[in-house]
N, C-alpha and C. Protein backbone atom coordinates (compact mmCIF):
# COMPACT_ATOMS: atom_id res chain seq x y z
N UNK A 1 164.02 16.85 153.03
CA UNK A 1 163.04 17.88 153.25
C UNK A 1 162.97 18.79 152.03
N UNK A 2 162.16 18.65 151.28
CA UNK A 2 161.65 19.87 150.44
C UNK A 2 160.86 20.88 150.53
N UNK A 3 161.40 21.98 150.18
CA UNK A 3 160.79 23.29 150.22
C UNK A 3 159.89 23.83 149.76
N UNK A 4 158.79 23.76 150.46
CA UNK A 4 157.18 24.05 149.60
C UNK A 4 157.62 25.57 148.66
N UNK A 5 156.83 25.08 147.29
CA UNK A 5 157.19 26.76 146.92
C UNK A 5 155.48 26.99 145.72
N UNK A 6 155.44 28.05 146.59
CA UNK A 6 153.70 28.35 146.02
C UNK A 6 153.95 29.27 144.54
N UNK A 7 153.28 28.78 143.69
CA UNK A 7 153.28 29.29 142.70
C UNK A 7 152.09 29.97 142.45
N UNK A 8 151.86 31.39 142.18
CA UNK A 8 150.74 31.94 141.43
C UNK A 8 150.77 32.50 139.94
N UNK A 9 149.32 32.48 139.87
CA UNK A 9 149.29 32.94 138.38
C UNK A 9 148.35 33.42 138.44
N UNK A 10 148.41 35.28 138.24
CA UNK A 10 146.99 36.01 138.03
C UNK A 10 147.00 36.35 136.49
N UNK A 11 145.96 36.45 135.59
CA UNK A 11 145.52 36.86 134.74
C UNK A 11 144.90 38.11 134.65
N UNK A 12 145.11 39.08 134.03
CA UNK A 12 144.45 40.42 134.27
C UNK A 12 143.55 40.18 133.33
N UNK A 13 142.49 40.45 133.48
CA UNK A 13 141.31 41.52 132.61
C UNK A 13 141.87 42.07 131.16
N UNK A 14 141.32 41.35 130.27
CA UNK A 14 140.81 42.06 128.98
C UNK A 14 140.34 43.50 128.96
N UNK A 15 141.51 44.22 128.25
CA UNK A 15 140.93 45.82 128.20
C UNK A 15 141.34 46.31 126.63
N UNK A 16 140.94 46.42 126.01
CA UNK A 16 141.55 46.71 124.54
C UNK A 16 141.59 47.84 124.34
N UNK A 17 142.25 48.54 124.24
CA UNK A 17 142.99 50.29 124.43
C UNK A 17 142.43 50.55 122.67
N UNK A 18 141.00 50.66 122.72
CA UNK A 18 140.28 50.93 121.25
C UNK A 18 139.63 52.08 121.48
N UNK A 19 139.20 52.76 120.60
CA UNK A 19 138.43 53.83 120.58
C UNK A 19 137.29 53.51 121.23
N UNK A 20 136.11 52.94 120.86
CA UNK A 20 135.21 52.80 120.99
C UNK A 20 134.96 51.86 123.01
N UNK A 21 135.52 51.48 123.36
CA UNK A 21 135.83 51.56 124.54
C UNK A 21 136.04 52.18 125.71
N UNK A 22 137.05 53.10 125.06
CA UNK A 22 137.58 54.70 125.76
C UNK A 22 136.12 55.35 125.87
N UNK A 23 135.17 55.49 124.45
CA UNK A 23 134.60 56.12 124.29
C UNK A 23 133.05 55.92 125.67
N UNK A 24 133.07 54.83 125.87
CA UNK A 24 132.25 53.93 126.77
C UNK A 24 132.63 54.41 128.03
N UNK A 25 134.02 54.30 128.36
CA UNK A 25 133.98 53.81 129.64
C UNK A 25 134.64 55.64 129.79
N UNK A 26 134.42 56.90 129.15
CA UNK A 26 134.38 58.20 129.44
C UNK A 26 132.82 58.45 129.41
N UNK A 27 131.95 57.68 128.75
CA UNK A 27 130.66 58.03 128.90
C UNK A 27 130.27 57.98 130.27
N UNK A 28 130.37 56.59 130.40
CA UNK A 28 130.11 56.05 132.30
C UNK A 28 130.30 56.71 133.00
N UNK A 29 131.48 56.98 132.99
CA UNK A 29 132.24 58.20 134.19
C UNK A 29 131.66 59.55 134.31
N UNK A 30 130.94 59.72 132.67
CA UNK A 30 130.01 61.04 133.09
C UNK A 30 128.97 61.14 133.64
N UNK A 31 128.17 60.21 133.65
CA UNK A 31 126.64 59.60 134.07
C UNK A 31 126.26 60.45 135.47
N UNK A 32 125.37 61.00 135.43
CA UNK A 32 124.61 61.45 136.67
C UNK A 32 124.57 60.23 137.50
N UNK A 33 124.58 60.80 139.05
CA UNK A 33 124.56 59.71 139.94
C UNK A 33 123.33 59.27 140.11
N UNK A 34 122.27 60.06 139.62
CA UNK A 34 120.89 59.93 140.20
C UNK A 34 120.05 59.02 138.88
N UNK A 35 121.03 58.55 137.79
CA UNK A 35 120.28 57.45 137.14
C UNK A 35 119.94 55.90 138.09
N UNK A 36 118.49 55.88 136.93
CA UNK A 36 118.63 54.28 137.87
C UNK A 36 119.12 53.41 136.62
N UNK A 37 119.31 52.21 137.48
CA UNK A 37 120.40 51.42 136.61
C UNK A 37 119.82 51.33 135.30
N UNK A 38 118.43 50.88 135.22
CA UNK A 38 118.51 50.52 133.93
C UNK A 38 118.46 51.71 132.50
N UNK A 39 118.28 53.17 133.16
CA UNK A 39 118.99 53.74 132.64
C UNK A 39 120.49 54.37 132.05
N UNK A 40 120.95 53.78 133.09
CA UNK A 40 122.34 53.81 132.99
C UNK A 40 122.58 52.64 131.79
N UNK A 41 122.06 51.63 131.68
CA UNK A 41 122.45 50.92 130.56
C UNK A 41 121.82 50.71 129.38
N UNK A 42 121.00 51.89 129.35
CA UNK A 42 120.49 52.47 128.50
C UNK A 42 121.50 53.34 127.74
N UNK A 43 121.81 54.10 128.42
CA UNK A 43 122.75 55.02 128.17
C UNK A 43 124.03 54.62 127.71
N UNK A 44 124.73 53.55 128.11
CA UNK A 44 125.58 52.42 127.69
C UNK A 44 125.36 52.06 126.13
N UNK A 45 124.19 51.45 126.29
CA UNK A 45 123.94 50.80 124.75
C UNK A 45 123.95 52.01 123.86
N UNK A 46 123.38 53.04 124.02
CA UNK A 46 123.45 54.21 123.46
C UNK A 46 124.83 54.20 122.61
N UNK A 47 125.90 54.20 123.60
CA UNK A 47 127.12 54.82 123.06
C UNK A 47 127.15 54.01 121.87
N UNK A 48 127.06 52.13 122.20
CA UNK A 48 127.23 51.11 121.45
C UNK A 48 126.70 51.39 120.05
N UNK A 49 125.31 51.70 120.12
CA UNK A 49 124.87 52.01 118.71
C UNK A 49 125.69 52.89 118.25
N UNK A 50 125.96 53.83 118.56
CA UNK A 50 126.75 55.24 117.95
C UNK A 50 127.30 54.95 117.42
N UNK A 51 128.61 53.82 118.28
CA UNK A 51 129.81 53.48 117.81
C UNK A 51 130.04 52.53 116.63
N UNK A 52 128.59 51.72 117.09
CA UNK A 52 128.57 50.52 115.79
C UNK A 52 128.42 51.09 114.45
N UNK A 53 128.08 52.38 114.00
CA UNK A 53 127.68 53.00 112.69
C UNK A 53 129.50 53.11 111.97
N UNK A 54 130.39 53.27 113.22
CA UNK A 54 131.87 53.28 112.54
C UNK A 54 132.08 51.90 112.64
N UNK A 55 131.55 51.25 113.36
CA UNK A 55 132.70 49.38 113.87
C UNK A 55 132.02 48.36 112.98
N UNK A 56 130.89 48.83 112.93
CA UNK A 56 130.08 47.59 112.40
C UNK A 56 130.26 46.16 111.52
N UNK A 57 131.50 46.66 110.59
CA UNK A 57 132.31 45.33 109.38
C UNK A 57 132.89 44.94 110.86
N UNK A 58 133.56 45.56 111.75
CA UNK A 58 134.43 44.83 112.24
C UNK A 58 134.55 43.86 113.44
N UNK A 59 134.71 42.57 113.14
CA UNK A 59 134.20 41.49 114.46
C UNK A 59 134.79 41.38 115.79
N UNK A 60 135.60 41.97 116.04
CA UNK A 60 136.39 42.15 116.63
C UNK A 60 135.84 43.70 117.83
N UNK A 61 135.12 44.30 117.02
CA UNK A 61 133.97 45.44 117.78
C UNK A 61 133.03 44.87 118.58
N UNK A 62 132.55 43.57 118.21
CA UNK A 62 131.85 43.07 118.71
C UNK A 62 132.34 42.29 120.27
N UNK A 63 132.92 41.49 119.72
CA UNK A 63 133.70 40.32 120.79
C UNK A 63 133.98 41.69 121.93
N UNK A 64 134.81 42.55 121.66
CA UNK A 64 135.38 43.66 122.79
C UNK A 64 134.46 44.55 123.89
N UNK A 65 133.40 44.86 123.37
CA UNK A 65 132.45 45.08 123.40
C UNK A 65 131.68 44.36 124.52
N UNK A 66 131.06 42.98 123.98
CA UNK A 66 130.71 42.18 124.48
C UNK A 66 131.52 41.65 125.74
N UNK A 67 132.67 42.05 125.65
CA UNK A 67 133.55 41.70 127.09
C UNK A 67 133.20 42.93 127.93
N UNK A 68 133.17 43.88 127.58
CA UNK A 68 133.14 45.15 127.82
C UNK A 68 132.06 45.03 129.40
N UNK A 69 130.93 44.74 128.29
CA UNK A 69 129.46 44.52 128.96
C UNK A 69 129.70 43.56 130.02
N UNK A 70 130.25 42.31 129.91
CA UNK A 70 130.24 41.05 130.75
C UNK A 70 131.12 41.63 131.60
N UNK A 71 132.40 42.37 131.74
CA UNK A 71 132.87 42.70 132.70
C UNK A 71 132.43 44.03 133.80
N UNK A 72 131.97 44.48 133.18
CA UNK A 72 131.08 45.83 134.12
C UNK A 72 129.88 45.35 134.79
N UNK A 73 129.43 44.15 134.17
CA UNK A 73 128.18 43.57 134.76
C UNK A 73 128.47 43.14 135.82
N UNK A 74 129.77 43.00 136.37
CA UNK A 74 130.37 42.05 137.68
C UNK A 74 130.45 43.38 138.89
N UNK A 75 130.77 44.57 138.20
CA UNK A 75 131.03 45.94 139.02
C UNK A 75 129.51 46.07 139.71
N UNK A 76 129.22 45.66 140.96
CA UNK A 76 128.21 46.34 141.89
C UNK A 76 127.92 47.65 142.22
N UNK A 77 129.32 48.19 142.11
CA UNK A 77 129.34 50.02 142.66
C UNK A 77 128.60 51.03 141.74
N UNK A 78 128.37 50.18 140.21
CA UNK A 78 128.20 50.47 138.99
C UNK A 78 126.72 51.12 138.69
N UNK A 79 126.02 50.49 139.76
CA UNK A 79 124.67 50.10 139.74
C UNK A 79 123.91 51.49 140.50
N UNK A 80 122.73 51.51 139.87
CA UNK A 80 122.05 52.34 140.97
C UNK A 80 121.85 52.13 142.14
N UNK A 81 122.19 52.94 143.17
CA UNK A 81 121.99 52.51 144.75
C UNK A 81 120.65 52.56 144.86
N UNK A 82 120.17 53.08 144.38
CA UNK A 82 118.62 53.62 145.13
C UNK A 82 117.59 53.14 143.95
N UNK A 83 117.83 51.95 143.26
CA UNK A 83 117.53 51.93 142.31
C UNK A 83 116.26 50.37 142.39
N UNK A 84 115.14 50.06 142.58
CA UNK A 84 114.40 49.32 143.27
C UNK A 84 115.04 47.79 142.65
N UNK A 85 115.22 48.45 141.14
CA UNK A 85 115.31 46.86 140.06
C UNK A 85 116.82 46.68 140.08
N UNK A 86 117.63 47.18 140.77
CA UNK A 86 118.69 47.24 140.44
C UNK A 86 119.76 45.63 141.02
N UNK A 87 119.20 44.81 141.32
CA UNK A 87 119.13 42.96 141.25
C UNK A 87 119.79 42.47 139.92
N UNK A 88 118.44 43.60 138.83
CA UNK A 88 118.63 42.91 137.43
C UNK A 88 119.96 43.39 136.63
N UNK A 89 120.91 44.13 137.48
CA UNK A 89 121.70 44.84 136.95
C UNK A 89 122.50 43.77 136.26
N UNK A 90 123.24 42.52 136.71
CA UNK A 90 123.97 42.06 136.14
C UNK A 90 123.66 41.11 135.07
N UNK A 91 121.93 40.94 135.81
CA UNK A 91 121.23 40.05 134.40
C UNK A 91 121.49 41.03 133.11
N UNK A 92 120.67 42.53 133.12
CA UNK A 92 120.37 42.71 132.17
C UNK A 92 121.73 43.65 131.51
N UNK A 93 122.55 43.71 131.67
CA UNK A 93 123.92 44.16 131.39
C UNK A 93 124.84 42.82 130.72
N UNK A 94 124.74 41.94 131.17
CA UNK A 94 124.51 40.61 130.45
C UNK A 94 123.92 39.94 129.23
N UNK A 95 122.37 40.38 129.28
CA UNK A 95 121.91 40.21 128.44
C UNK A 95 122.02 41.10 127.50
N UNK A 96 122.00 42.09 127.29
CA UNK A 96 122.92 43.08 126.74
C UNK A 96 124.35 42.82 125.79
N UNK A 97 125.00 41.94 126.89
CA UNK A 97 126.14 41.75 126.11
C UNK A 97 125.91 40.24 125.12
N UNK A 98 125.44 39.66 125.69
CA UNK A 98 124.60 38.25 124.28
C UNK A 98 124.01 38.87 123.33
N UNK A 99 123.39 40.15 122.99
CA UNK A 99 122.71 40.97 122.16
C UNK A 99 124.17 41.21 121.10
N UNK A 100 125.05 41.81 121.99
CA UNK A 100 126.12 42.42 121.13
C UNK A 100 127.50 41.32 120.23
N UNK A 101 127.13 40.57 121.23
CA UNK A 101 127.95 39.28 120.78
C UNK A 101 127.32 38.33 119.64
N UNK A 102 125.89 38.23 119.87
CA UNK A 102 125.30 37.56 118.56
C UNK A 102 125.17 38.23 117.50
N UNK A 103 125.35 39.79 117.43
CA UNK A 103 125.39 40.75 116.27
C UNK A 103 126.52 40.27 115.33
N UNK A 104 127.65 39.72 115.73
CA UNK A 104 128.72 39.40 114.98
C UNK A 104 128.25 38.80 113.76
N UNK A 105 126.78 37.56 114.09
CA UNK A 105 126.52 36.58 113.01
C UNK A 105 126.09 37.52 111.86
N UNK A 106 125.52 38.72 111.82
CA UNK A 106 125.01 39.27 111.02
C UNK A 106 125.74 40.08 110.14
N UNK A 107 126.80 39.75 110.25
CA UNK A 107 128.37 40.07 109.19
C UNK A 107 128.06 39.14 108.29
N UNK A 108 127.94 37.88 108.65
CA UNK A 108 127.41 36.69 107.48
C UNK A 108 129.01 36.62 106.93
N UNK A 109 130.17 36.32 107.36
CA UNK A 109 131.61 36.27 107.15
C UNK A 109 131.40 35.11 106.71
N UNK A 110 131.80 34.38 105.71
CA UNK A 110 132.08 32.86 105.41
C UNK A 110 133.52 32.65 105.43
N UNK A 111 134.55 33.20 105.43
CA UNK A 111 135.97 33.02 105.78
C UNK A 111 136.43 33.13 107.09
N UNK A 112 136.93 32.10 107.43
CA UNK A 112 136.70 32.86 108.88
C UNK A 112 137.93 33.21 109.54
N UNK A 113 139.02 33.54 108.33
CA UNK A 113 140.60 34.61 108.50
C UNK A 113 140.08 36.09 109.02
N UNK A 114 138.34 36.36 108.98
CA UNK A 114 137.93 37.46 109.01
C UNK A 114 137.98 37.97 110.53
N UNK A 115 137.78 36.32 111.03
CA UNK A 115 137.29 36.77 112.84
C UNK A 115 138.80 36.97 113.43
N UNK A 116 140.03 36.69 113.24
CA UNK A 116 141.19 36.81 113.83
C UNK A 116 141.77 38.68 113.76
């Protein structure tokens, strides 16, 4: 007789303890409740530009970023309640983050010791 033995393995969430992150996810937290969503990710990208004027060489701003977006896009609570379009929340918070993620190409890096 052998002894069943269950093994798990959770993976946590990507969070990169960066400035420009912090800086995001203290913006969010300030947000009026009475935005509708797609202002709210308006307001999001906002920060992004800001931040990109300091991150911009760096690829690694991007990729984090871009997780950033893909993982908040999964948060429902995130969203405007009362918000008619608010369906498109995870599309366009998404699409959003393919915006920020294809920005990387425009580094034009040909080494690519650059992306690590």
């Amino acid at each position: 007789n052998e002894a069943s033995t269950d093994v798990k393995i959770s993976i946590k969430s990507w969070d990169p303890n960066v400035p420009y992150i912090n800086n995001m996810k203290t913006h969010i937290s300030s947000l009026p409740t009475s935005l509708s969503s797609s202002d709210i990710i308006n307001s999001i990208m906002s920060v992004y530009y800001q931040e990109r004027k300091t991150y911009a060489n760096s690829p690694s701003f991007y990729f984090d970023v871009a997780a950033y977006l893909f993982n908040i896009s999964k948060n429902k609570d995130m969203k405007a309640n009362d918000d008619k379009h608010s369906d498109d929340w995870e599309y366009l918070l998404r699409s959003e983050a393919l915006t920020v993620l294809t920005s990387v190409l425009d580094l034009g890096l040909r080494d690519d010791s650059h992306l690590l």
